[in-house]
Protein backbone atom coordinates (compact mmCIF):
# COMPACT_ATOMS: atom_id res chain seq x y z
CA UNK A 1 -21.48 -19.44 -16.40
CA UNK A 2 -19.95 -15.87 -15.82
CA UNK A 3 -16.61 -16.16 -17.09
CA UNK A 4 -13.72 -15.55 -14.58
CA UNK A 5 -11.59 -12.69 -13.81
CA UNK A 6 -7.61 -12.69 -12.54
CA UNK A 7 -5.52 -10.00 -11.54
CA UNK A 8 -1.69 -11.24 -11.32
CA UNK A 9 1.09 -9.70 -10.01
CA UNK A 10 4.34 -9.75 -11.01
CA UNK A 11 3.14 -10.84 -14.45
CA UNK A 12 6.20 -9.96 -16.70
CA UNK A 13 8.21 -12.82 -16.40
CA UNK A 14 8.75 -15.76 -14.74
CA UNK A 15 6.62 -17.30 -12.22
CA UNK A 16 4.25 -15.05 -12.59
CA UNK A 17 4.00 -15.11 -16.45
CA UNK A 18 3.90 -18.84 -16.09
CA UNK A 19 0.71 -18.24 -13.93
CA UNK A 20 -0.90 -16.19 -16.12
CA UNK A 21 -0.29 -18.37 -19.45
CA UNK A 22 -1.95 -20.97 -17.02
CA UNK A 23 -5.04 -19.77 -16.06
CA UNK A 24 -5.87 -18.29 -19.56
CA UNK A 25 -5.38 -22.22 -20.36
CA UNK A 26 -8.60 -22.50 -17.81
CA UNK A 27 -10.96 -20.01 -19.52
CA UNK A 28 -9.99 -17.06 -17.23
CA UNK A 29 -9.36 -13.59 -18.16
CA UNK A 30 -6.52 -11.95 -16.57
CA UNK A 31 -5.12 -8.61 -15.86
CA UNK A 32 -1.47 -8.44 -15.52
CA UNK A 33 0.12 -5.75 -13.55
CA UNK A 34 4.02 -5.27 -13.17
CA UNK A 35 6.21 -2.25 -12.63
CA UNK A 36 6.08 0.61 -15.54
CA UNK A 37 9.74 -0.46 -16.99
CA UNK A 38 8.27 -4.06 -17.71
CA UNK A 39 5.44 -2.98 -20.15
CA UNK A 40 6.74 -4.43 -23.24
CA UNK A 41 7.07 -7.54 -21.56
CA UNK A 42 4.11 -7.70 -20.49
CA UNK A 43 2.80 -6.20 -24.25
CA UNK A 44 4.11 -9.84 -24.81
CA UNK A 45 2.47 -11.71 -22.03
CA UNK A 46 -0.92 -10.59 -23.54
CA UNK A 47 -0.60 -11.25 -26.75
CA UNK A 48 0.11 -14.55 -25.67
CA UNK A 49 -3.65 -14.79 -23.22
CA UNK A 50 -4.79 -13.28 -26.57
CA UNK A 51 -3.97 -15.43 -28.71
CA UNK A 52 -5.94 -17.91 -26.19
CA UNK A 53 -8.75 -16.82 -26.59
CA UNK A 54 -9.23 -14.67 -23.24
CA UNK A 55 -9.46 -10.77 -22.62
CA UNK A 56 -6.15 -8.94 -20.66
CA UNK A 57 -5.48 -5.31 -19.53
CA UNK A 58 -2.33 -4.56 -18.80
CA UNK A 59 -1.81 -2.17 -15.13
CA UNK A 60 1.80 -0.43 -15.16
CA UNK A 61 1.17 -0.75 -11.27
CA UNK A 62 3.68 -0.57 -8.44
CA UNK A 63 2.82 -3.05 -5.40
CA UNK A 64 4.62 -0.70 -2.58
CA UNK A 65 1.62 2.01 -3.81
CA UNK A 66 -1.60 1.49 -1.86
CA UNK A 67 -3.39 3.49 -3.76
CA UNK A 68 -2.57 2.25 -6.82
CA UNK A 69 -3.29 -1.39 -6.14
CA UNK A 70 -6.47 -0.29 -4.64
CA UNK A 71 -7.05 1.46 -8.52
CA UNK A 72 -5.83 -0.94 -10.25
CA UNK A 73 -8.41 -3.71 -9.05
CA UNK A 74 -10.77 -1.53 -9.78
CA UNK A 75 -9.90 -1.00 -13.25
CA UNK A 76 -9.72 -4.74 -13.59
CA UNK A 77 -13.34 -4.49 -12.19
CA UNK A 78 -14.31 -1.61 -14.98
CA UNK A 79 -12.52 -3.29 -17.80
CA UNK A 80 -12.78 -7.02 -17.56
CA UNK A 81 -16.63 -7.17 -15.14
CA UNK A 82 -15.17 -8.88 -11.95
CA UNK A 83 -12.59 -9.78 -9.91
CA UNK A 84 -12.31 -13.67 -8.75
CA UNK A 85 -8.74 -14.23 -8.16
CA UNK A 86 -5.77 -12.12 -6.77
CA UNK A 87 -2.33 -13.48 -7.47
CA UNK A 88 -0.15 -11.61 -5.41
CA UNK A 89 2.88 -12.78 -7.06
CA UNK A 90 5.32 -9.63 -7.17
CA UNK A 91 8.16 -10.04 -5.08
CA UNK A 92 12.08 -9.00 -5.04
CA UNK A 93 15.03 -11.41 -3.56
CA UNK A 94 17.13 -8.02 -1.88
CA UNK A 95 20.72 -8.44 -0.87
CA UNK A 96 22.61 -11.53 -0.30
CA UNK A 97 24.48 -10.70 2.26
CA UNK A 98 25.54 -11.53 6.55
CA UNK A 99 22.51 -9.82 8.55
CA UNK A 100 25.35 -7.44 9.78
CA UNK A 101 25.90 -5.83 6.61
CA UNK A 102 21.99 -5.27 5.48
CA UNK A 103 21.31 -1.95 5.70
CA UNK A 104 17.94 -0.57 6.87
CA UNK A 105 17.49 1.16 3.24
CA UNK A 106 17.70 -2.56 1.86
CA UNK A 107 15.72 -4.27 4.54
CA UNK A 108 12.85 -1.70 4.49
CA UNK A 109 12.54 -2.12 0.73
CA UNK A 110 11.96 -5.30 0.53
CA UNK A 111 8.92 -5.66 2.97
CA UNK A 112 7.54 -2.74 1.07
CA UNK A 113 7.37 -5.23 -2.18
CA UNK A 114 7.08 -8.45 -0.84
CA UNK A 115 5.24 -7.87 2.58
CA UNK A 116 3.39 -4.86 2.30
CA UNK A 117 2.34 -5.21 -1.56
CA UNK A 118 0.96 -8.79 -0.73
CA UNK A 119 -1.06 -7.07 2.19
CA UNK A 120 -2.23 -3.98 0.05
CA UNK A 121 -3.53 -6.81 -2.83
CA UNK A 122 -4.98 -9.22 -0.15
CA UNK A 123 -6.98 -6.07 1.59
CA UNK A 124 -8.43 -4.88 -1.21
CA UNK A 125 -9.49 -8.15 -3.14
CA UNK A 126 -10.93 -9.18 -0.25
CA UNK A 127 -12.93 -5.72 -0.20
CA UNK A 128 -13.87 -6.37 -3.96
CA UNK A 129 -15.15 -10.19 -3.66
CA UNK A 130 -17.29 -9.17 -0.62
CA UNK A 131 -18.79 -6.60 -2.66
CA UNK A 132 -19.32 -8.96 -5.32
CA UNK A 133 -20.85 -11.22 -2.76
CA UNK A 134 -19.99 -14.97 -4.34
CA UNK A 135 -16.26 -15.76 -2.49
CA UNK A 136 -12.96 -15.80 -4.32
CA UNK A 137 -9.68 -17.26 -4.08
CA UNK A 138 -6.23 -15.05 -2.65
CA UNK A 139 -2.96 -16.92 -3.50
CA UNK A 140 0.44 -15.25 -2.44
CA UNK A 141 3.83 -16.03 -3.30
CA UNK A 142 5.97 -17.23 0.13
CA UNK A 143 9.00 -19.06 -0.01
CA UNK A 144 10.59 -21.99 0.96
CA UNK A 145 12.27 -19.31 2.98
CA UNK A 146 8.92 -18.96 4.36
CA UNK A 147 9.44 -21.81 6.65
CA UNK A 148 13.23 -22.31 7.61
CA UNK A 149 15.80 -19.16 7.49
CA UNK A 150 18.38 -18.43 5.28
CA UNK A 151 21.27 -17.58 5.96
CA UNK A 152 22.68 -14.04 3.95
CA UNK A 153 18.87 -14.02 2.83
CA UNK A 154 17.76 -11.64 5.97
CA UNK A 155 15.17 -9.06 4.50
CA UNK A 156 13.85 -11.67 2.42
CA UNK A 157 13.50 -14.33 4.52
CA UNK A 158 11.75 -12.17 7.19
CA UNK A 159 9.45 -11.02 4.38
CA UNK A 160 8.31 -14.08 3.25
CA UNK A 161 7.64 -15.69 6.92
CA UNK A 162 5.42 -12.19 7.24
CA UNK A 163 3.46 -13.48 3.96
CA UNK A 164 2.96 -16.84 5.22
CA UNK A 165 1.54 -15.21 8.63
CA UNK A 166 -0.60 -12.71 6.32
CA UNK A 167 -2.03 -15.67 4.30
CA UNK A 168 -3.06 -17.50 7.47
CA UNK A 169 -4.77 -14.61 9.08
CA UNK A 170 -6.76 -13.41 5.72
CA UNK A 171 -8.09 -16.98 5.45
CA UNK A 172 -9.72 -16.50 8.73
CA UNK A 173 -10.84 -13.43 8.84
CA UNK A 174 -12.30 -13.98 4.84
CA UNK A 175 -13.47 -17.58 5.22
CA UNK A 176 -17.16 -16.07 6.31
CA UNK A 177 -17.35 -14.78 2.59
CA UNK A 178 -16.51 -17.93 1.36
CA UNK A 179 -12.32 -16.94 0.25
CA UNK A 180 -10.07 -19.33 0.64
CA UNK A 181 -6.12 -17.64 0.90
CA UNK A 182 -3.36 -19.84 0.37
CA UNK A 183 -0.13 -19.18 -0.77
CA UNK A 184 2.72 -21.13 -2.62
CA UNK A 185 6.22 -22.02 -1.40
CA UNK A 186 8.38 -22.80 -4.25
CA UNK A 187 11.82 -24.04 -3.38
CA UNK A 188 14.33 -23.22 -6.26
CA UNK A 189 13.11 -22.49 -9.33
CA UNK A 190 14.36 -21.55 -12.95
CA UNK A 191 13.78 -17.73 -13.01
CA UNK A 192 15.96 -14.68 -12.87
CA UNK A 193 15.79 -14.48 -9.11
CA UNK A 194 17.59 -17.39 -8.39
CA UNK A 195 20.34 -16.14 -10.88
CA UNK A 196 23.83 -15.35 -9.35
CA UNK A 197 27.16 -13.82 -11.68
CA UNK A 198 28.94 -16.40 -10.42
CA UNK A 199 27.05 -18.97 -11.58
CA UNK A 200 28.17 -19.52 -14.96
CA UNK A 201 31.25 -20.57 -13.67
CA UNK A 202 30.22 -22.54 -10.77
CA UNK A 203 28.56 -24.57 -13.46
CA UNK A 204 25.08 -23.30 -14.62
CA UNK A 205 21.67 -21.25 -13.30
CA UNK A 206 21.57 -21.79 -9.58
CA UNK A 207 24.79 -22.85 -8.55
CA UNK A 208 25.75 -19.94 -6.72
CA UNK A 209 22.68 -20.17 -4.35
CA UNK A 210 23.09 -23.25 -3.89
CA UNK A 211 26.78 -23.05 -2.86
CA UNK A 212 25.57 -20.00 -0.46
CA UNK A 213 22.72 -22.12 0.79
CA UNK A 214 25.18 -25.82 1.55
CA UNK A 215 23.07 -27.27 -1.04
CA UNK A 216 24.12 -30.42 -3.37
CA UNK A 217 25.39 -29.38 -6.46
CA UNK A 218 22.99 -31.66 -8.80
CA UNK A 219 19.48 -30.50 -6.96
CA UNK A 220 16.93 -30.09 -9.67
CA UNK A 221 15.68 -27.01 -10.12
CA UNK A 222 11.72 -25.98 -10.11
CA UNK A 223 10.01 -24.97 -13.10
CA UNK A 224 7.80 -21.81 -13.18
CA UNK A 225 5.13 -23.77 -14.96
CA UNK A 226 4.97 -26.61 -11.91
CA UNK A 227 4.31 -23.61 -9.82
CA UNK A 228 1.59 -22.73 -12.00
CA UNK A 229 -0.04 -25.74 -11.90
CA UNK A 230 -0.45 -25.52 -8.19
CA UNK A 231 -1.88 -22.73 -8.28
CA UNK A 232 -4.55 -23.86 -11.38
CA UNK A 233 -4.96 -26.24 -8.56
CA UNK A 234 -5.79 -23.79 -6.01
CA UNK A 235 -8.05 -22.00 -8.08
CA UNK A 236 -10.78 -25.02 -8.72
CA UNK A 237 -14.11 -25.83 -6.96
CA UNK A 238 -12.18 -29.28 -5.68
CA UNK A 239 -9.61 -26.84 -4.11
CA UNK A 240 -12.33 -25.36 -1.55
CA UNK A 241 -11.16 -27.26 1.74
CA UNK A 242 -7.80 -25.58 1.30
CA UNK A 243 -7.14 -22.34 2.79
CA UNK A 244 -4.37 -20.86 5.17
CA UNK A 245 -1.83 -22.92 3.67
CA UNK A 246 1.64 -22.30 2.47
CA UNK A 247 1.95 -25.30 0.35
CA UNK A 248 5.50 -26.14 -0.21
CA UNK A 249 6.58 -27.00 -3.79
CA UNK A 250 10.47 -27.31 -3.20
CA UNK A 251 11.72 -30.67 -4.36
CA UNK A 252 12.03 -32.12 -0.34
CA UNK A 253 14.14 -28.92 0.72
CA UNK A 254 11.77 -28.47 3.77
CA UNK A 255 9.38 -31.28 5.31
CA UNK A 256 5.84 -29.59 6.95
């Protein structure tokens, strides 16, 4: 069996890395691809899939290009022989902050990460699994913000309801070529992002979002590797009847 090929975004840290550490766990080799100043963390990430036994390349690659999302999957193609899964994971929080006081400079830059790079990676793995001619799977990273708004969370929020919309259109349009596109919806979860300065003395990581958001003090927080094992779930033959979803991992913040 030809072995598998991954191209993750976002792959320097966090949910991301999590992913990636994940699916070298299943026998597939990945190429990771963050922004330029994250190299030597992601240096780190595949020495880890190395020392797994799996093959890497690492893309200094940012999502807002076109072109160079379009290059880099085909350097994944060149380097590692295929290209069977696109984890379009890269995505940026913006400000926190009333929807009076975003700016257009703030808003604008967020949908070029989190909106348009999911769109640029979903286009053009599509493009590359057609040519390969035996399907694929196209996961994106939405938000429990995806499917109720947040208040002081404008250009995100609106970005992430535009990747859920995205992920249900691509799985129509793709389905023909047997791709499924799904995407995950992680409520809170343990990484940088959901980091505030004020949380240290609010008492701990994710206090201060959750004090923005109304939420109780003592909600557990997600792990990165739970959201990795959704999608090593999303990526398996028994995962094939699943596509156009944004499947909510959140702890019970939202009900579908």
């Amino acid at each position: 069996m030809t072995t598998r090929v991954a191209l993750v975004t976002g792959a320097a840290q966090g949910i991301g890395e999590a992913i990636c550490l994940r699916l070298a766990d299943e026998g597939i080799d990945i190429a990771l691809l963050d922004i330029p100043s994250k190299q030597e963390q992601l240096a780190t990430v595949a020495d880890q899939i190395a020392a797994k036994g799996r093959k890497t390349i690492i893309l200094p690659v940012d999502v807002t290009s076109e072109q160079e999302v379009k290059t880099s999957i085909a350097k994944t193609v060149e380097a590692l022989g295929s290209l069977d899964i696109m984890v379009a994971n890269a995505g940026i929080m913006g400000p926190i902050s009333p929807m009076l006081e975003v700016s257009i400079e703030d808003f604008r830059r967020v949908q070029a990460v989190n909106v348009e790079g999911v769109f640029f990676c979903y286009k053009y793995a599509a493009q590359q699994m057609n040519q390969q001619g035996r399907g694929g799977r196209i996961i994106g990273a939405a938000s429990v913000a995806a499917k109720r708004g947040a208040p002081r969370f404008t250009p995100y929020t609106a970005s992430k309801f535009a990747v859920r919309g995205l992920t249900q259109v691509a799985a129509q349009e793709f389905a023909p070529h047997n791709i499924t596109v799904n995407a995950y919806a992680p409520g809170m979860v343990m990484t940088s992002m959901s980091a505030l300065p004020e949380d240290e003395k609010l008492g701990g990581h994710g206090q201060g979002i959750k004090k923005l958001l109304g939420l109780p003090a003592d909600m557990v927080l997600g792990k990165p590797s739970e959201v990795a094992e959704l999608v090593a779930f999303l990526i398996k033959p028994e995962a094939q009847y699943i596509t156009g979803q944004s499947v909510s991992i959140d702890g019970g913040m939202n009900f579908d």
